[in-house]
Protein backbone atom coordinates (compact mmCIF):
# COMPACT_ATOMS: atom_id res chain seq x y z
CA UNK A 1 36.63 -22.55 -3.15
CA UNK A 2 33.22 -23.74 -2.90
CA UNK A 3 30.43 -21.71 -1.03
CA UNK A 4 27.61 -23.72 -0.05
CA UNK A 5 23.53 -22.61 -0.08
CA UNK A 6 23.74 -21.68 3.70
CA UNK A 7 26.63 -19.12 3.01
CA UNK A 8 24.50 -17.46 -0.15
CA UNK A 9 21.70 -17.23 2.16
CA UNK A 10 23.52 -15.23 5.20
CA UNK A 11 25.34 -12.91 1.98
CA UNK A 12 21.88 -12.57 0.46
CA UNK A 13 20.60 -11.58 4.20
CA UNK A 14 23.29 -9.22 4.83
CA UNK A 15 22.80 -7.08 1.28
CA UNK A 16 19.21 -7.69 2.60
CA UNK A 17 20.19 -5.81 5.62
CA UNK A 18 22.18 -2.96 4.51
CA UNK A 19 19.77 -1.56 1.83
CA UNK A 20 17.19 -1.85 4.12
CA UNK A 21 19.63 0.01 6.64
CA UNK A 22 20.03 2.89 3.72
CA UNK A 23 16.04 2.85 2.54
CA UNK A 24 15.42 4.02 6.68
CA UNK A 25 18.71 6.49 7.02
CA UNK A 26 17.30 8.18 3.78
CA UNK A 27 13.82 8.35 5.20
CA UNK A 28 15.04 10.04 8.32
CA UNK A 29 17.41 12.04 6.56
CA UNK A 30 13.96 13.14 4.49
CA UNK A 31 11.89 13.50 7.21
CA UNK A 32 13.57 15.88 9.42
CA UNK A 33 11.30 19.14 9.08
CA UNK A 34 9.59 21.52 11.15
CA UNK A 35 5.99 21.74 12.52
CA UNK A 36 3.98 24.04 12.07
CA UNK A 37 2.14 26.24 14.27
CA UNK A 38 -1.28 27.80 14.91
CA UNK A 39 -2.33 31.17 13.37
CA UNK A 40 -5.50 31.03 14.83
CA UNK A 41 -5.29 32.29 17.92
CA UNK A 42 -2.60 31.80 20.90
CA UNK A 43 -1.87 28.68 22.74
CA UNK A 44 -2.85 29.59 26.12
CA UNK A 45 -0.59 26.85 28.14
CA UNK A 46 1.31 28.44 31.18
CA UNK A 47 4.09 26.96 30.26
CA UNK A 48 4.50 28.79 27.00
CA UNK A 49 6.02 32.48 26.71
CA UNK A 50 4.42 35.26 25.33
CA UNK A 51 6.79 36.65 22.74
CA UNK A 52 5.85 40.03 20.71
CA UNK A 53 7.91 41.10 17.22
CA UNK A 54 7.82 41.53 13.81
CA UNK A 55 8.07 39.55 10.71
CA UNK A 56 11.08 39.94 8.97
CA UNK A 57 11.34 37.07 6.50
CA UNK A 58 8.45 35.27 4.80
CA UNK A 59 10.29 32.27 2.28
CA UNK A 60 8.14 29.62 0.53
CA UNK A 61 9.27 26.21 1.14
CA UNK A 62 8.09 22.58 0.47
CA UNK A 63 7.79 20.09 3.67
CA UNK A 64 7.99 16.54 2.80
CA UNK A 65 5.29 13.77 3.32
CA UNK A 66 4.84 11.96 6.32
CA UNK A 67 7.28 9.47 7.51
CA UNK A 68 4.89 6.86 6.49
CA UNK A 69 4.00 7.78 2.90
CA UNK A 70 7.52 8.04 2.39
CA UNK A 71 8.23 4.93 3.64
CA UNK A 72 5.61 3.26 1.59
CA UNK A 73 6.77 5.10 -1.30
CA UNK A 74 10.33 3.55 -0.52
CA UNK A 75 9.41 0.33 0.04
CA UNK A 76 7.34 -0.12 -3.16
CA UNK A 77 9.62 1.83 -5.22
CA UNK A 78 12.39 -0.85 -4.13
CA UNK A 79 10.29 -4.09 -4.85
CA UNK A 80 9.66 -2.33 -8.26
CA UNK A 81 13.48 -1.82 -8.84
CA UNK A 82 14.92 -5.08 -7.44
CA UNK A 83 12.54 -6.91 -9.80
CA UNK A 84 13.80 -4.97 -12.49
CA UNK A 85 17.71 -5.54 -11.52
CA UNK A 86 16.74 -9.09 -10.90
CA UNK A 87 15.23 -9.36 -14.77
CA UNK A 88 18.61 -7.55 -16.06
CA UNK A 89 20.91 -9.84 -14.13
CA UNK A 90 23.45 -10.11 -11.30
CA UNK A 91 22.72 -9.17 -7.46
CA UNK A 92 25.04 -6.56 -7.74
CA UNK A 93 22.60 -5.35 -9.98
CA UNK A 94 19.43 -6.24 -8.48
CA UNK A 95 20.72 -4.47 -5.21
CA UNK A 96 21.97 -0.98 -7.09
CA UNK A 97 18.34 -1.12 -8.89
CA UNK A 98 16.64 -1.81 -6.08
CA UNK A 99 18.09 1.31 -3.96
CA UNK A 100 17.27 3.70 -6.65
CA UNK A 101 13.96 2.55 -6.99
CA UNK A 102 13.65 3.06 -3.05
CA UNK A 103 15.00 6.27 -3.30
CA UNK A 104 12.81 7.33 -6.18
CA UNK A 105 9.85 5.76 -4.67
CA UNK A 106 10.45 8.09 -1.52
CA UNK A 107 10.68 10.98 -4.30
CA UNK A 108 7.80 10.67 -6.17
CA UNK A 109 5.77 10.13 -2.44
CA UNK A 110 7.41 13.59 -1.48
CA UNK A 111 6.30 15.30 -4.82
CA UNK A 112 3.11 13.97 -4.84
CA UNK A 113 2.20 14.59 -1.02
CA UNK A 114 4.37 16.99 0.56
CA UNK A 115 2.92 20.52 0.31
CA UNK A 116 4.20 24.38 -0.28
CA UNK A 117 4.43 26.11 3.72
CA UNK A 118 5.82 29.60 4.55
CA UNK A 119 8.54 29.66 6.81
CA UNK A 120 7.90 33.28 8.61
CA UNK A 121 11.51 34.44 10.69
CA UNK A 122 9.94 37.08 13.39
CA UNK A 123 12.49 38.92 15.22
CA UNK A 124 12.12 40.58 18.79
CA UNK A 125 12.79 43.77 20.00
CA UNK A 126 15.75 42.23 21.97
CA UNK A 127 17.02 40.81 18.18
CA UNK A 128 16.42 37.29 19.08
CA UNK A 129 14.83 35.60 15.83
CA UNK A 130 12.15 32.89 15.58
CA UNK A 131 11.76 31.06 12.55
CA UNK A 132 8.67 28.29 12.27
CA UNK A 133 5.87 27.21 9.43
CA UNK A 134 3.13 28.22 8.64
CA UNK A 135 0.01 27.27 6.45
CA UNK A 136 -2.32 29.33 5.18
CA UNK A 137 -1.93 32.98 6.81
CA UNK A 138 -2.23 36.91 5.97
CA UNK A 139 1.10 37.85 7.80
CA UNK A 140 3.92 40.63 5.62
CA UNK A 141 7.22 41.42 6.23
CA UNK A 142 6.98 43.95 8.77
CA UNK A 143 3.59 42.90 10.12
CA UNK A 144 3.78 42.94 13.74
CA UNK A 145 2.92 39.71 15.99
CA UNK A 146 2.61 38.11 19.28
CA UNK A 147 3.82 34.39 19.45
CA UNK A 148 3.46 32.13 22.20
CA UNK A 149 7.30 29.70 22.70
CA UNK A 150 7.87 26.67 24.85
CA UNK A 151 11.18 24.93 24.85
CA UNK A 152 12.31 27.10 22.32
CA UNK A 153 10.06 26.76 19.88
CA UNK A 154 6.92 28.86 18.46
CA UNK A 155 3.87 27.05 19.34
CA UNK A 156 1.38 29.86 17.42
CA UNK A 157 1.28 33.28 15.92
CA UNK A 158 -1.04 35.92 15.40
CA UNK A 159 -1.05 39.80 14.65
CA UNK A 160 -0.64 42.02 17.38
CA UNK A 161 -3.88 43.88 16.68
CA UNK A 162 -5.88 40.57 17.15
CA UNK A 163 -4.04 40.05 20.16
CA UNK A 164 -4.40 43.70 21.58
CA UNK A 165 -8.26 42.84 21.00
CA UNK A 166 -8.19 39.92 22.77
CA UNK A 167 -6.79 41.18 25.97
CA UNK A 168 -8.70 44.46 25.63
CA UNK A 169 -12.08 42.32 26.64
């Protein structure tokens, strides 16, 4: 059976398609991390609930690079890698190449640009827990804070002595 140029074409477009498909469904699966929140002082929207507690978890964790670093990081890593599969040989190979250069494209972005945030857990009086990131902060286990939450989530945090000031004037 013969296969003509058009029909190498659509089966190049179609491998085309799917790694493309998997460079984006890795990115998202990368990407999906938490905000983080003021520690400067207290968002002051109606909307948002004024929670008090106390810290009862501090972990170190690393949050990835933005969406588009990663992507870029992706995209280059997979022209690197299907020129390299294409100089071994075979689309099978150019296309296997080309994915792990996508994926260790997005890698390197996230090593190079994501960054070390705390994730503080704060638990209420009621035991309902919050857990959100944070950059930058002088919060311990056991320190005891206000936080403001809207639609669930912790909007910004700060100790319950700053915030006792605050209303006290």
């Amino acid at each position: 059976m013969r296969t003509t140029k058009n029909q190498n074409r659509h089966g190049s477009k179609y491998a085309q398609l799917l790694i493309t498909s998997l460079v984006i469904g890795l990115l998202i699966v990368g990407c999906a991390t938490m905000k983080q929140v003021k520690t400067e002082e207290l968002d002051t929207d109606p909307l948002d609930t004024v929670v008090h507690g106390k810290v009862v978890n501090i972990v170190e964790v690393k949050k990835d690079a933005s969406l588009m670093k990663q992507f870029g990081g992706a995209l280059l890593g997979s022209a690197i890698g299907t020129g390299v599969g294409s100089a071994i040989g075979g689309k099978t190979t150019t296309y296997a190449v080309g994915l792990s250069g996508a994926y260790l494209g997005q890698d390197l972005v996230n090593n190079l640009y994501g960054e070390m945030v705390d994730r503080l857990e704060v638990e209420t009086a009621e035991g309902i827990s919050f857990k959100f990131l944070i950059h930058g902060h002088g919060f311990r286990v056991t320190d005891k804070v206000v936080i403001t939450v809207k639609d669930s989530k912790v909007t910004s945090v700060v100790h319950e002595a700053l915030y006792d000031d605050h209303a006290a004037k």
